[in-house]
N, C-alpha and C. Protein backbone atom coordinates (compact mmCIF):
# COMPACT_ATOMS: atom_id res chain seq x y z
N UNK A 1 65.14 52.88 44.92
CA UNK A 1 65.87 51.84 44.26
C UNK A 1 67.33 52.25 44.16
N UNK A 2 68.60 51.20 44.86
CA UNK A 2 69.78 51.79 44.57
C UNK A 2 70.45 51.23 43.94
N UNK A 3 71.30 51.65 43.21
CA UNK A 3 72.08 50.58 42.37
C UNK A 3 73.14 49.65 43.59
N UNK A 4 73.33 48.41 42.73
CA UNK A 4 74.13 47.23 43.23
C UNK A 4 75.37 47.22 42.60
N UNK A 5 76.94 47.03 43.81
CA UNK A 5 78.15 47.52 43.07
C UNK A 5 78.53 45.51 43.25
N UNK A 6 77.48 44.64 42.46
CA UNK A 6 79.05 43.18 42.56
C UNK A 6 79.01 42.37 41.36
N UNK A 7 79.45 41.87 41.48
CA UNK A 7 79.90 40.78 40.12
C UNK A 7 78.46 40.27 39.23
N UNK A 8 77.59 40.54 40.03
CA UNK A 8 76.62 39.57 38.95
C UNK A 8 76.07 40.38 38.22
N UNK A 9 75.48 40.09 36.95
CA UNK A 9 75.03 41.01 35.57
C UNK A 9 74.06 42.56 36.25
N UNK A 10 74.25 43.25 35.47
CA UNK A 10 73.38 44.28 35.84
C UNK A 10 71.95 44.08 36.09
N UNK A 11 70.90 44.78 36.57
CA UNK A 11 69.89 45.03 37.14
C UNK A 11 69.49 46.23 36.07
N UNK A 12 68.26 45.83 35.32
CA UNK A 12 67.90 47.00 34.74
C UNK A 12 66.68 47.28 34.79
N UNK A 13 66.16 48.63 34.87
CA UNK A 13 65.13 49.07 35.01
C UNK A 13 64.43 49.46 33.67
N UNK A 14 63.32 49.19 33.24
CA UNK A 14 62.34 49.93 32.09
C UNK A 14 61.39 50.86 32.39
N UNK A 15 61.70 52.00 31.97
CA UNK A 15 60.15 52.70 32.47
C UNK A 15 59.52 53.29 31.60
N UNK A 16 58.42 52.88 30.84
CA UNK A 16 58.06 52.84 30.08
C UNK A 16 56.84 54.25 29.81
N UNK A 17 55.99 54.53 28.91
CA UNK A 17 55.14 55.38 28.56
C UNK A 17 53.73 54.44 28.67
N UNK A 18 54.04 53.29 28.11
CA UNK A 18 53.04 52.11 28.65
C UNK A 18 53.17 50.72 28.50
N UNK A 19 52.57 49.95 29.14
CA UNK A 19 53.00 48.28 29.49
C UNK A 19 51.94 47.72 29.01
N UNK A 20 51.95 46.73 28.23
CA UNK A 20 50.74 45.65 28.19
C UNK A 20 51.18 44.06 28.07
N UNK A 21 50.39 43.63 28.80
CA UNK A 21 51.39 42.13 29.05
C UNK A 21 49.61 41.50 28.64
N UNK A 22 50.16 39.64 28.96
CA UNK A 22 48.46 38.89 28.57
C UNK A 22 47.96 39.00 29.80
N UNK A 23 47.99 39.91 31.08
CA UNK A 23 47.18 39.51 32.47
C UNK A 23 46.49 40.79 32.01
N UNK A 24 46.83 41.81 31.38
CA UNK A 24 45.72 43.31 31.43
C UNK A 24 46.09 43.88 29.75
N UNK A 25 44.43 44.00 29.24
CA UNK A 25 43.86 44.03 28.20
C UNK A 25 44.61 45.80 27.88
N UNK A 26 44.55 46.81 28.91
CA UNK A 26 45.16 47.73 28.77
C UNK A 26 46.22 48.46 28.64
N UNK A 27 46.87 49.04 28.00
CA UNK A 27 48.34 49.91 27.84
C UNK A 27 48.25 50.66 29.12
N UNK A 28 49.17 50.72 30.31
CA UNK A 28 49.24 51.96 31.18
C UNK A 28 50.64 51.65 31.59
N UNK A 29 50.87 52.98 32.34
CA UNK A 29 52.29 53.51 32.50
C UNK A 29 52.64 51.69 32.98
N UNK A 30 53.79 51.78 33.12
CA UNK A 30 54.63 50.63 33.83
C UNK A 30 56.17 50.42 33.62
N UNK A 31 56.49 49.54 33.94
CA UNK A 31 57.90 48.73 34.55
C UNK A 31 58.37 47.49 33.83
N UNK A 32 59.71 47.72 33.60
CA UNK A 32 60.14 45.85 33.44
C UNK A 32 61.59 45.94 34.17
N UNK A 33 61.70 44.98 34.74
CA UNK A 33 62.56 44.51 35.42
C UNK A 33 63.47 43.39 34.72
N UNK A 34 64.95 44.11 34.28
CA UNK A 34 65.77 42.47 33.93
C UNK A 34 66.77 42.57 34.17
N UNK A 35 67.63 41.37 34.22
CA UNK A 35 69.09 40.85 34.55
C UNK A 35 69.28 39.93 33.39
N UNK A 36 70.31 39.96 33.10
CA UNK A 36 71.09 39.09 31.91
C UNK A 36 70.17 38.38 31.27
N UNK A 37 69.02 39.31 30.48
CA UNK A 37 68.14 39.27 29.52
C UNK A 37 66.93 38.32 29.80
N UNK A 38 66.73 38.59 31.28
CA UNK A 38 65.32 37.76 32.11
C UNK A 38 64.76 38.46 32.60
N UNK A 39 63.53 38.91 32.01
CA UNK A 39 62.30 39.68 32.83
C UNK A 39 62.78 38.72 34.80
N UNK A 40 63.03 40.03 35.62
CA UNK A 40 62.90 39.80 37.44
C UNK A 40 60.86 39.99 37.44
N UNK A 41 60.78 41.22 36.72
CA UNK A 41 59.51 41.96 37.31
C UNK A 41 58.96 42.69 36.10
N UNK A 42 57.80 42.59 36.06
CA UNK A 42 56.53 43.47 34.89
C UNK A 42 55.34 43.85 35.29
N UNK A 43 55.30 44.96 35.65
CA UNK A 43 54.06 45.14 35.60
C UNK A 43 53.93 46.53 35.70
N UNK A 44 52.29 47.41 36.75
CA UNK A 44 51.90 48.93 36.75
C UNK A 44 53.31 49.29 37.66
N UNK A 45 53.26 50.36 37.17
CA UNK A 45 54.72 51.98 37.80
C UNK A 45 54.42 51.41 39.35
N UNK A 46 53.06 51.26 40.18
CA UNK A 46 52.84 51.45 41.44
C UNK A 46 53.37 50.24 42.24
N UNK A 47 53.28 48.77 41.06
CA UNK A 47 53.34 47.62 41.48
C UNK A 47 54.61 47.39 41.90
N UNK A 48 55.33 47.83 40.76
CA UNK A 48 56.86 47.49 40.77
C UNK A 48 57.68 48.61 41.85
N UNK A 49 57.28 50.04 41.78
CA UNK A 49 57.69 50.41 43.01
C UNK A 49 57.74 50.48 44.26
N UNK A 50 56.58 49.53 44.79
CA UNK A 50 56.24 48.90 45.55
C UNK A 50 56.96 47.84 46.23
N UNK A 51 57.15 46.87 44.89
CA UNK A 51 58.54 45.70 45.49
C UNK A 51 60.15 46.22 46.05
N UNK A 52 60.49 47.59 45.60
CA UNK A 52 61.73 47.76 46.34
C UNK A 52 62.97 47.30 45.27
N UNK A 53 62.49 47.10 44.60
CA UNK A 53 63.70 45.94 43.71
C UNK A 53 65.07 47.11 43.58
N UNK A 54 66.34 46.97 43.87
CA UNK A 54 67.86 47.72 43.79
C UNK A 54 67.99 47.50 42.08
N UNK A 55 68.15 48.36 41.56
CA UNK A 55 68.80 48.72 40.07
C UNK A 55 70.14 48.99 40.13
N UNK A 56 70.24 48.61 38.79
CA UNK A 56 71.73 49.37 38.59
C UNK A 56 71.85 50.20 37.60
N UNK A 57 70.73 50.00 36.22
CA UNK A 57 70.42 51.27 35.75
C UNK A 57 69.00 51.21 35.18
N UNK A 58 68.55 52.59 35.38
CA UNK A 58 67.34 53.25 34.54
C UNK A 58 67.24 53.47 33.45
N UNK A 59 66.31 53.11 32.41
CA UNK A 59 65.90 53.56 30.75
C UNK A 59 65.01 54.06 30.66
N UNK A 60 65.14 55.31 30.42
CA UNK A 60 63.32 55.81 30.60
C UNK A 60 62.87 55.65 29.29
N UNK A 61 61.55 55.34 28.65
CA UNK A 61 61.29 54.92 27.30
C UNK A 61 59.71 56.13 27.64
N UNK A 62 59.71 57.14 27.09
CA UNK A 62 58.33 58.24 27.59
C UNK A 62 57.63 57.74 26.56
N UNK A 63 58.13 57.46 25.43
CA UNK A 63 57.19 57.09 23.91
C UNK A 63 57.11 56.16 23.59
N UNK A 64 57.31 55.22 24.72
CA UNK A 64 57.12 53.68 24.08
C UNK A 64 56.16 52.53 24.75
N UNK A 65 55.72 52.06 24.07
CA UNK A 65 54.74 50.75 24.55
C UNK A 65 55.56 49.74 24.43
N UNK A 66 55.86 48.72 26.10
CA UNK A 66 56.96 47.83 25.89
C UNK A 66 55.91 46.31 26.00
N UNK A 67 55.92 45.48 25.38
CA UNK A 67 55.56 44.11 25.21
C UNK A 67 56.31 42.64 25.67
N UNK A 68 56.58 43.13 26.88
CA UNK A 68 57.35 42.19 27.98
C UNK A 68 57.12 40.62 27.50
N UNK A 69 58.22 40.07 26.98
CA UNK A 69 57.86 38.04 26.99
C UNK A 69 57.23 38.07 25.98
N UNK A 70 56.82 39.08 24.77
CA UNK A 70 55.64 39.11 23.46
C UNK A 70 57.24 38.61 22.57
N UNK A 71 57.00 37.93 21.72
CA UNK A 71 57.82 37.27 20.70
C UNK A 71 57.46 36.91 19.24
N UNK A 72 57.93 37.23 18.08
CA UNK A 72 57.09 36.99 16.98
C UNK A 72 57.29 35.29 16.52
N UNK A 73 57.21 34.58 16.98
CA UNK A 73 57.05 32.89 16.26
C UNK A 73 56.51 32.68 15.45
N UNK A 74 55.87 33.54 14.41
CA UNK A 74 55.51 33.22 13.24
C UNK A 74 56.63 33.16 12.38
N UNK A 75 56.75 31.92 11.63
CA UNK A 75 57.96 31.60 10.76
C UNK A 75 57.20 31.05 9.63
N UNK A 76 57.88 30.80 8.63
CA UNK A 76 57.82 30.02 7.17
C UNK A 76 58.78 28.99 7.34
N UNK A 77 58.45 28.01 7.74
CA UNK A 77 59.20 26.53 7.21
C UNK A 77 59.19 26.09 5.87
N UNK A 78 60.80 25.89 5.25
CA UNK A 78 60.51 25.27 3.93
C UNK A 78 60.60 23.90 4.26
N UNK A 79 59.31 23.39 4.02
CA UNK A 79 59.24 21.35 4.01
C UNK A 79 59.55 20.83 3.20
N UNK A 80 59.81 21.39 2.08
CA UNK A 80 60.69 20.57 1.09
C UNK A 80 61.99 19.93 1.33
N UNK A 81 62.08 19.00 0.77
CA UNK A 81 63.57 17.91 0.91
C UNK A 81 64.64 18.64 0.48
């Protein structure tokens, strides 16, 4: 993967300690892929190195479980007038 020198937002790499997304019930090593705060790519270390994708930078996260597109939408609406 090499980094890209042009105008459009960076290319960032996640590499995580482990991945769990809603397609696999399991935590294992993996990847996220983003540009100007849009998952490109998610998934296993093998999958994503596989695609080839050019970075522009690496985050290595060894102690972290990343939850790609997971969002908390639980809110309290006040319905009162």
């Amino acid at each position: 993967m090499n980094a890209s020198h042009d105008s459009n937002p960076p290319v960032i790499l996640y590499h995580a300690a482990a991945i769990r997304d809603a397609a696999v019930l399991s935590a294992r090593s993996g990847k996220v892929v983003t540009q100007a705060g849009r998952i490109l790519a998610a998934g296993p270390t093998p999958t994503i190195d596989a695609m080839s994708i050019r970075v522009d930078q690496v985050v290595q996260l060894p102690d972290t479980l990343l939850l790609p597109a997971f969002i908390n939408a639980h809110v309290h609406l006040d319905l009162t007038p």
